[in-house]
PDB file of N, CA and C in Angstrom:
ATOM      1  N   UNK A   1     108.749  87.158  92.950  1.00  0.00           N
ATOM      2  CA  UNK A   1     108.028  87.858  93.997  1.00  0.00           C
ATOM      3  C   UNK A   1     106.713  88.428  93.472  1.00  0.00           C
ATOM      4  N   UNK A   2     106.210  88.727  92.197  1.00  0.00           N
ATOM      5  CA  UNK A   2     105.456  89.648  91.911  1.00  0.00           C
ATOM      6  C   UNK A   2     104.205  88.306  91.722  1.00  0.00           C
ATOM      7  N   UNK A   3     104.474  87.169  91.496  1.00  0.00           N
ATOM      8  CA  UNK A   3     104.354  85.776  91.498  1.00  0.00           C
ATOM      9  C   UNK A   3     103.332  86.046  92.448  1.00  0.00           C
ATOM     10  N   UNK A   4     103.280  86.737  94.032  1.00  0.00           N
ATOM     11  CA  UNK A   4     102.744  86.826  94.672  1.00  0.00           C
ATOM     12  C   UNK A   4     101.337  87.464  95.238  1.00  0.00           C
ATOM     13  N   UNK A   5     101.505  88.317  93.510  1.00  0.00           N
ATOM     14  CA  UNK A   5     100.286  89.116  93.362  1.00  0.00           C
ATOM     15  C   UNK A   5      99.149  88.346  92.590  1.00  0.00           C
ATOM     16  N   UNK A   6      99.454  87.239  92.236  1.00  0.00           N
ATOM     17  CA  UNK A   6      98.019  86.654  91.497  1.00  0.00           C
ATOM     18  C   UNK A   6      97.992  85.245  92.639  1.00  0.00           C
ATOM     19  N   UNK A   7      98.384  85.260  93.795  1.00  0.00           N
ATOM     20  CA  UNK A   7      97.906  84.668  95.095  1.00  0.00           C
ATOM     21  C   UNK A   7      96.847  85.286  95.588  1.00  0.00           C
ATOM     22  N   UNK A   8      95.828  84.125  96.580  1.00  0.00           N
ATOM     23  CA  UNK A   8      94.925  84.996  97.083  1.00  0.00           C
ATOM     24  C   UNK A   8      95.398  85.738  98.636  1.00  0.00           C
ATOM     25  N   UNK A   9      96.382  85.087  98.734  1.00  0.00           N
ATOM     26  CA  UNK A   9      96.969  85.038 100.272  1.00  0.00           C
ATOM     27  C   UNK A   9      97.117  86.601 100.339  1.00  0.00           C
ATOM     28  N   UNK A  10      97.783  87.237  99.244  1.00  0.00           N
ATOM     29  CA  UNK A  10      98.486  89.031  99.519  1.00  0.00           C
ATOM     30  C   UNK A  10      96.377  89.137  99.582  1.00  0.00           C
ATOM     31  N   UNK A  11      95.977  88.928  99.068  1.00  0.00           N
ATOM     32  CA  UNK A  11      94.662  90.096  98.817  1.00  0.00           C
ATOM     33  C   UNK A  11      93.912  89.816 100.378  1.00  0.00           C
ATOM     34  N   UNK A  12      93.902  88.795 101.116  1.00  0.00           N
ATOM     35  CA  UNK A  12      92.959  88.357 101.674  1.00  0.00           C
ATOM     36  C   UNK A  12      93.666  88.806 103.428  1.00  0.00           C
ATOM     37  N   UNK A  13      95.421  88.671 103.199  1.00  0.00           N
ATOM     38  CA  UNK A  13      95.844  89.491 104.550  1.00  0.00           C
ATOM     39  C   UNK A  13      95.398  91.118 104.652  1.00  0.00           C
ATOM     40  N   UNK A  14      95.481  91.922 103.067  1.00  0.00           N
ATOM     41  CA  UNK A  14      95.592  93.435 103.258  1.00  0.00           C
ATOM     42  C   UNK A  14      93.678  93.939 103.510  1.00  0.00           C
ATOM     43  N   UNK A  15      92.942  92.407 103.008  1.00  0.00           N
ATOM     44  CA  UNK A  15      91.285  92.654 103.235  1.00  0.00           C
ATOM     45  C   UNK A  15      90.630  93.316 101.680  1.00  0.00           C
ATOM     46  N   UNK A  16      91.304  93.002 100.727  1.00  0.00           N
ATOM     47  CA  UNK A  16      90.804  93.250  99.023  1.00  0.00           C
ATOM     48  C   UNK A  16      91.457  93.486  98.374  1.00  0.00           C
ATOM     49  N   UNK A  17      91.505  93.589  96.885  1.00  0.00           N
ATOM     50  CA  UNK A  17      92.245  93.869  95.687  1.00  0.00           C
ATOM     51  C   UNK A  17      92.168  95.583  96.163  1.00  0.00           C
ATOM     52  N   UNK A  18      91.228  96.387  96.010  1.00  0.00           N
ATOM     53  CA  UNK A  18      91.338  97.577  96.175  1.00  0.00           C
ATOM     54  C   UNK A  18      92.134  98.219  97.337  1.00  0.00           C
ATOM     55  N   UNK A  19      92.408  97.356  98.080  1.00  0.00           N
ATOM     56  CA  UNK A  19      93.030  98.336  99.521  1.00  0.00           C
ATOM     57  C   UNK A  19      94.280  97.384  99.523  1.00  0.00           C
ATOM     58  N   UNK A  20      94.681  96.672  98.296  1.00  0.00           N
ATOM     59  CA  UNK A  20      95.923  96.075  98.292  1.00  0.00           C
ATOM     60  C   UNK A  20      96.661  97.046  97.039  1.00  0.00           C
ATOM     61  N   UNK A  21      95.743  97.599  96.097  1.00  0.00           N
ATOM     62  CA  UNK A  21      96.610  98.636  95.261  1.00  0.00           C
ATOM     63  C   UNK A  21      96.672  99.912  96.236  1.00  0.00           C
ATOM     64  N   UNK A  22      95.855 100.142  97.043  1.00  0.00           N
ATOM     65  CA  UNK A  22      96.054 101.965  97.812  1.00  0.00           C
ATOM     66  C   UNK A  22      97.433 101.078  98.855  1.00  0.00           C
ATOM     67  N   UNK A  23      97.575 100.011  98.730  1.00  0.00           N
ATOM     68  CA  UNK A  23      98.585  99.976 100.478  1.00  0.00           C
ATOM     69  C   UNK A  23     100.203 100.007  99.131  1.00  0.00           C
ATOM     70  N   UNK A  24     100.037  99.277  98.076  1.00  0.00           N
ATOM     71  CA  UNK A  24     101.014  99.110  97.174  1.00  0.00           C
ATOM     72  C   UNK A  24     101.655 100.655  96.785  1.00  0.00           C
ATOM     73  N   UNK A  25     100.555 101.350  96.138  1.00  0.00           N
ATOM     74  CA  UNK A  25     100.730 102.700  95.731  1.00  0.00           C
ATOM     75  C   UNK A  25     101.128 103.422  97.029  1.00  0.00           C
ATOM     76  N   UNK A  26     100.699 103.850  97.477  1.00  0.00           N
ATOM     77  CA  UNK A  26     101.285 104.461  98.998  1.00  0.00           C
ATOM     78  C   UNK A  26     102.739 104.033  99.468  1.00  0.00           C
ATOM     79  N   UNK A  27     102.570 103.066  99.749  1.00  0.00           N
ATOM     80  CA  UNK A  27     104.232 102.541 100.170  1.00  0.00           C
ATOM     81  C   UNK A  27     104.980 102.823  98.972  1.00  0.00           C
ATOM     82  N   UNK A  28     105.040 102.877  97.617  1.00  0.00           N
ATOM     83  CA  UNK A  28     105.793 103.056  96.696  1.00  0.00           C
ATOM     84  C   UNK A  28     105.857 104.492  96.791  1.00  0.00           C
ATOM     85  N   UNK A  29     105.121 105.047  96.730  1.00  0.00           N
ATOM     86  CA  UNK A  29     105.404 106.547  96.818  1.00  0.00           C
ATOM     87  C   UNK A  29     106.394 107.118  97.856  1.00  0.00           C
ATOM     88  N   UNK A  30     105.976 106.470  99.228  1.00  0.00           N
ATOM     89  CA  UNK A  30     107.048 106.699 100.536  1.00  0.00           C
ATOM     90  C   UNK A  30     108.311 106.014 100.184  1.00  0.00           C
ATOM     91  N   UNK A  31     108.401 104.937  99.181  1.00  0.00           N
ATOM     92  CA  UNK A  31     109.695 104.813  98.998  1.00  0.00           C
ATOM     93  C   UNK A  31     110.641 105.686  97.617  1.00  0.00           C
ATOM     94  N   UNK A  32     109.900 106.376  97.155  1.00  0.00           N
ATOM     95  CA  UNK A  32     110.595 106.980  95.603  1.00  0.00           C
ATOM     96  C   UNK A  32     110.893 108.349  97.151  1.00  0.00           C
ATOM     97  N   UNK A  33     110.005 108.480  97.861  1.00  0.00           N
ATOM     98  CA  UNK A  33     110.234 109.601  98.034  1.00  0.00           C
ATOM     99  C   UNK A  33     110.876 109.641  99.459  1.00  0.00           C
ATOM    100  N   UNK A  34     112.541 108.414  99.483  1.00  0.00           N
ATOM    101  CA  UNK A  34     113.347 108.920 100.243  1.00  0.00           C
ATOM    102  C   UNK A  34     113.134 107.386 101.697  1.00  0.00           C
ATOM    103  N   UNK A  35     111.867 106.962 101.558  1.00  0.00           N
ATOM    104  CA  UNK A  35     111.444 106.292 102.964  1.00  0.00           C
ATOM    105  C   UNK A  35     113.006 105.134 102.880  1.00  0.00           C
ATOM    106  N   UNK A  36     113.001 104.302 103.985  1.00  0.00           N
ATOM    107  CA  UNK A  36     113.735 103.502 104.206  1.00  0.00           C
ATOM    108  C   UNK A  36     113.328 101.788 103.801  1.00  0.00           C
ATOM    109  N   UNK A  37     113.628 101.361 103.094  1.00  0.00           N
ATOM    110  CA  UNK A  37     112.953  99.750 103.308  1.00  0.00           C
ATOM    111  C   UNK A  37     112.859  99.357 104.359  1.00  0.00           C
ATOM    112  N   UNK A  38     111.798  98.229 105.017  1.00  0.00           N
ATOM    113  CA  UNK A  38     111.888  97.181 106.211  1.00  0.00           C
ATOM    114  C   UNK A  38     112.168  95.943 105.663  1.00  0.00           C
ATOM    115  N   UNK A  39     112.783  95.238 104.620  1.00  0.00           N
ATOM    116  CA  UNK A  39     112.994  94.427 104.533  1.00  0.00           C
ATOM    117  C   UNK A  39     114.481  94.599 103.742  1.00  0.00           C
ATOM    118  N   UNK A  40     115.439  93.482 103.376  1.00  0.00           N
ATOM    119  CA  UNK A  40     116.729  94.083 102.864  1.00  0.00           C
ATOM    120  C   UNK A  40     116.382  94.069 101.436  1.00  0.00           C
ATOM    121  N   UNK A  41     117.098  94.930 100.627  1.00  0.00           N
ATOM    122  CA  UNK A  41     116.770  95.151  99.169  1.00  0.00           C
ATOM    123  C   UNK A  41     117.357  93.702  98.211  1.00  0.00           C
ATOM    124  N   UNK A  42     118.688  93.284  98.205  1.00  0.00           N
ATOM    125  CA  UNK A  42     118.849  92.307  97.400  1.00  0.00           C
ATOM    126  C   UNK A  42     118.862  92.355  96.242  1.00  0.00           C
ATOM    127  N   UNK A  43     118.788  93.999  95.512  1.00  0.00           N
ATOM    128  CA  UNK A  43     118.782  93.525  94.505  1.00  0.00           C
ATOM    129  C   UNK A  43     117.233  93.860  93.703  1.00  0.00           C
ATOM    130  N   UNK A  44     116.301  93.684  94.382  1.00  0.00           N
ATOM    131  CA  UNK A  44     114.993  94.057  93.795  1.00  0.00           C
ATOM    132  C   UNK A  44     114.401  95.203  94.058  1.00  0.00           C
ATOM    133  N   UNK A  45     113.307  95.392  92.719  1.00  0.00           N
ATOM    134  CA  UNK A  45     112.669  96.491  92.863  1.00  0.00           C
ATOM    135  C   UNK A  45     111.819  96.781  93.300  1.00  0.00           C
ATOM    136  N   UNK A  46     111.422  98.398  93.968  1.00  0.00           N
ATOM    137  CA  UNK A  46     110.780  98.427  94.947  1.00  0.00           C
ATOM    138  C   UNK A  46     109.244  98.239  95.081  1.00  0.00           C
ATOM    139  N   UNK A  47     108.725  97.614  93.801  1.00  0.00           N
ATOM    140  CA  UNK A  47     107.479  96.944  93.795  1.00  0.00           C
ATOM    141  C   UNK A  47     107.720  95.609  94.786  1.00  0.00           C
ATOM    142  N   UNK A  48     108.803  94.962  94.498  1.00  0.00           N
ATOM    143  CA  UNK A  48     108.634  93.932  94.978  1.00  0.00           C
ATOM    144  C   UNK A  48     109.137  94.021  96.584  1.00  0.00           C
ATOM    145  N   UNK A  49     109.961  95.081  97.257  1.00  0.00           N
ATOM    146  CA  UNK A  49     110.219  95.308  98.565  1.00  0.00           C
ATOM    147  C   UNK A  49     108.898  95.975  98.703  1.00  0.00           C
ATOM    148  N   UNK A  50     107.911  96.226  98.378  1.00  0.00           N
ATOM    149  CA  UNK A  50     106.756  96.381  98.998  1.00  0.00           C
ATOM    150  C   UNK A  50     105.895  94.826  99.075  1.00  0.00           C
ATOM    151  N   UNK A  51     105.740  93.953  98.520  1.00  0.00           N
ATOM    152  CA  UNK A  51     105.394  92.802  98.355  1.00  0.00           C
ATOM    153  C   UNK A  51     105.826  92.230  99.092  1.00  0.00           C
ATOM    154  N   UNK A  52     107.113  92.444  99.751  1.00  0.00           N
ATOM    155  CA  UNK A  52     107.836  91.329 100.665  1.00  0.00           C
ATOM    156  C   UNK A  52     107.460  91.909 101.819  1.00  0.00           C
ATOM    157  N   UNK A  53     107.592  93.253 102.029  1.00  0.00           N
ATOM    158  CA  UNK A  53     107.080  93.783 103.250  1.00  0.00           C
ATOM    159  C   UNK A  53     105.787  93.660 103.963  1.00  0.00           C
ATOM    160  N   UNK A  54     104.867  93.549 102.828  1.00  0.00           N
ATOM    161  CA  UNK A  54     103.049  93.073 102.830  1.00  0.00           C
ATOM    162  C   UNK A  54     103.344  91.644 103.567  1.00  0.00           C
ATOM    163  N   UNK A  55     104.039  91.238 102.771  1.00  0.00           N
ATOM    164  CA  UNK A  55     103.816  89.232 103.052  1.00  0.00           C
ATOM    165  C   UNK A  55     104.436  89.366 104.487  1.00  0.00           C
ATOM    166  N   UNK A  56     105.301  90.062 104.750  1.00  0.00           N
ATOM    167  CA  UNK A  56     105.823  89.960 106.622  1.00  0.00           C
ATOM    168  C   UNK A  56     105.474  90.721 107.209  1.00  0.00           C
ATOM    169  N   UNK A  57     104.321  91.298 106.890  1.00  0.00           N
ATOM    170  CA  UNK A  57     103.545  91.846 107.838  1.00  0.00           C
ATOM    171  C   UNK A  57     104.339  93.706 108.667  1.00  0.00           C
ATOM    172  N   UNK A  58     105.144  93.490 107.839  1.00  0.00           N
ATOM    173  CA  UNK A  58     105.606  94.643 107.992  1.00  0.00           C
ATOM    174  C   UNK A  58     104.953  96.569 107.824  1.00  0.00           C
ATOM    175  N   UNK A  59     104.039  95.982 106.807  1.00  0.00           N
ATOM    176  CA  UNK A  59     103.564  97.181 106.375  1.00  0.00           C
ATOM    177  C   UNK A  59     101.896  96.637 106.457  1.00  0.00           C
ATOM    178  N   UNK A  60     101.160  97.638 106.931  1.00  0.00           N
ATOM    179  CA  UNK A  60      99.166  97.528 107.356  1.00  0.00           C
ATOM    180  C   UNK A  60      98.662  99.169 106.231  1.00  0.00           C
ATOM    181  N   UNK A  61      97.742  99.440 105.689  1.00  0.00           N
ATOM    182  CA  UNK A  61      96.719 100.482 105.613  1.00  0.00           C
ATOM    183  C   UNK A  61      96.123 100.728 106.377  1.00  0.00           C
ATOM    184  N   UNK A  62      96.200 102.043 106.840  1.00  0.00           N
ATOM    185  CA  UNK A  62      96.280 102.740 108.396  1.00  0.00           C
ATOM    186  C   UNK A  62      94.781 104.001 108.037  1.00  0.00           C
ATOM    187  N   UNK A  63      94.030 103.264 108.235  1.00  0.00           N
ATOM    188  CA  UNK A  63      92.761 103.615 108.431  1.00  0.00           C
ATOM    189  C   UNK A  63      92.266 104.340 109.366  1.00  0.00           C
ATOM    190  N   UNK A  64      91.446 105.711 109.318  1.00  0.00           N
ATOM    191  CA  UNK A  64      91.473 106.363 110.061  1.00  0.00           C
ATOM    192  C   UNK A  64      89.939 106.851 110.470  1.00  0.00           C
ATOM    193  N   UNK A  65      89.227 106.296 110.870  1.00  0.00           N
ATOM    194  CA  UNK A  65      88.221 106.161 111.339  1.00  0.00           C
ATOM    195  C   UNK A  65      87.299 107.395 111.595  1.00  0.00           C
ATOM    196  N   UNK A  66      88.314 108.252 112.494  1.00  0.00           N
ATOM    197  CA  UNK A  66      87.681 109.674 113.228  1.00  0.00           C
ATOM    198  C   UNK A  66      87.180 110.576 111.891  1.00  0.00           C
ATOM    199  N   UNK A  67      87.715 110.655 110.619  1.00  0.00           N
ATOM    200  CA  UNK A  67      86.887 110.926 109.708  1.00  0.00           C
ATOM    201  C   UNK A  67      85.764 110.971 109.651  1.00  0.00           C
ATOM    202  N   UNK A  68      85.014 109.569 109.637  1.00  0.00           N
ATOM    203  CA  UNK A  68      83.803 109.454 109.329  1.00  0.00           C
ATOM    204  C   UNK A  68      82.827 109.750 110.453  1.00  0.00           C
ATOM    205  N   UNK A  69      83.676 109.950 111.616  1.00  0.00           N
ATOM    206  CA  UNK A  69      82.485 110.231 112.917  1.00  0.00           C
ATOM    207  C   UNK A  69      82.316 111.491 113.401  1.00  0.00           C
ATOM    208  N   UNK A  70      82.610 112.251 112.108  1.00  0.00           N
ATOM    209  CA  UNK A  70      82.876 113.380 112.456  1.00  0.00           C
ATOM    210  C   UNK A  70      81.625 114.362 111.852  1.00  0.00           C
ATOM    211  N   UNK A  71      80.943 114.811 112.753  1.00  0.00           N
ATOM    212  CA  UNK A  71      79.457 115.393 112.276  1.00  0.00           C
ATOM    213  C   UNK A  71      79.419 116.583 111.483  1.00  0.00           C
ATOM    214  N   UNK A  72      80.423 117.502 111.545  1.00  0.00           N
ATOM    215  CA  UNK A  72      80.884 118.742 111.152  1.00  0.00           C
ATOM    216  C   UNK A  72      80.827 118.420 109.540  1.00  0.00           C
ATOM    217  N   UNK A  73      81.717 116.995 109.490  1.00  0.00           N
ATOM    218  CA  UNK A  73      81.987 117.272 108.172  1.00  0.00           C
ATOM    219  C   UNK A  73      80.693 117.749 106.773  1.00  0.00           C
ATOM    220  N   UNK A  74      81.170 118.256 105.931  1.00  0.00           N
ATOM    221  CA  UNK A  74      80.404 118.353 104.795  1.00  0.00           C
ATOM    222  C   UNK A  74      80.039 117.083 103.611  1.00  0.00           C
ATOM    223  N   UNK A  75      78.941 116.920 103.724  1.00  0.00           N
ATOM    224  CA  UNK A  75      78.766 115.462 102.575  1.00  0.00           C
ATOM    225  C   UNK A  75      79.500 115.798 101.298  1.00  0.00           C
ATOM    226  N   UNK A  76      79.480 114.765 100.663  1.00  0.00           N
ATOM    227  CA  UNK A  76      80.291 115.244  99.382  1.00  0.00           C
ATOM    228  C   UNK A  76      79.072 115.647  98.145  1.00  0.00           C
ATOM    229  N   UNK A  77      77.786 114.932  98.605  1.00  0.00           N
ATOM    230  CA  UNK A  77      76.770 115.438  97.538  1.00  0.00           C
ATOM    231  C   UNK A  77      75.985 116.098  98.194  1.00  0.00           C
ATOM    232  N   UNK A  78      75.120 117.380  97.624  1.00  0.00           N
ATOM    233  CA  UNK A  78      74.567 118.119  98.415  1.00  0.00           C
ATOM    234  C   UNK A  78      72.985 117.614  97.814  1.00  0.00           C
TER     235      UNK A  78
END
């Protein structure tokens, strides 16, 4: 399964290498910390029930837009 990470297919559904480690890291974290799998375990680890979940579309990076349109906010460099 991990086989699946030097495919271009995982990088090019999640839209880059970089927003394929924040969707990896994130979901691993929700799973140490209690979440439920969407796919059945079998046996593997939960690097790779995140990998299987990516490939079925089970799991997206949930982007949140209203952030940036938000005029109030403070720049980060002054």
């Amino acid at each position: 399964m991990i086989e699946a990470l030097k495919s271009d297919e995982i990088v090019e559904k999640v839209g880059g290498r970089f927003k394929l480690c924040t969707l990896i890291q994130r979901r691993l974290n929700q799973l140490m910390e209690g979440a439920r799998p969407l796919v059945d375990r079998d046996g593997r680890t939960d690097l790779e029930l995140v990998i299987d979940e990516i490939l079925h579309d089970k799991i997206t990076l949930d982007f949140d837009a209203s952030v940036l349109d938000n005029p109030a906010a403070k720049p980060l460099l002054d």
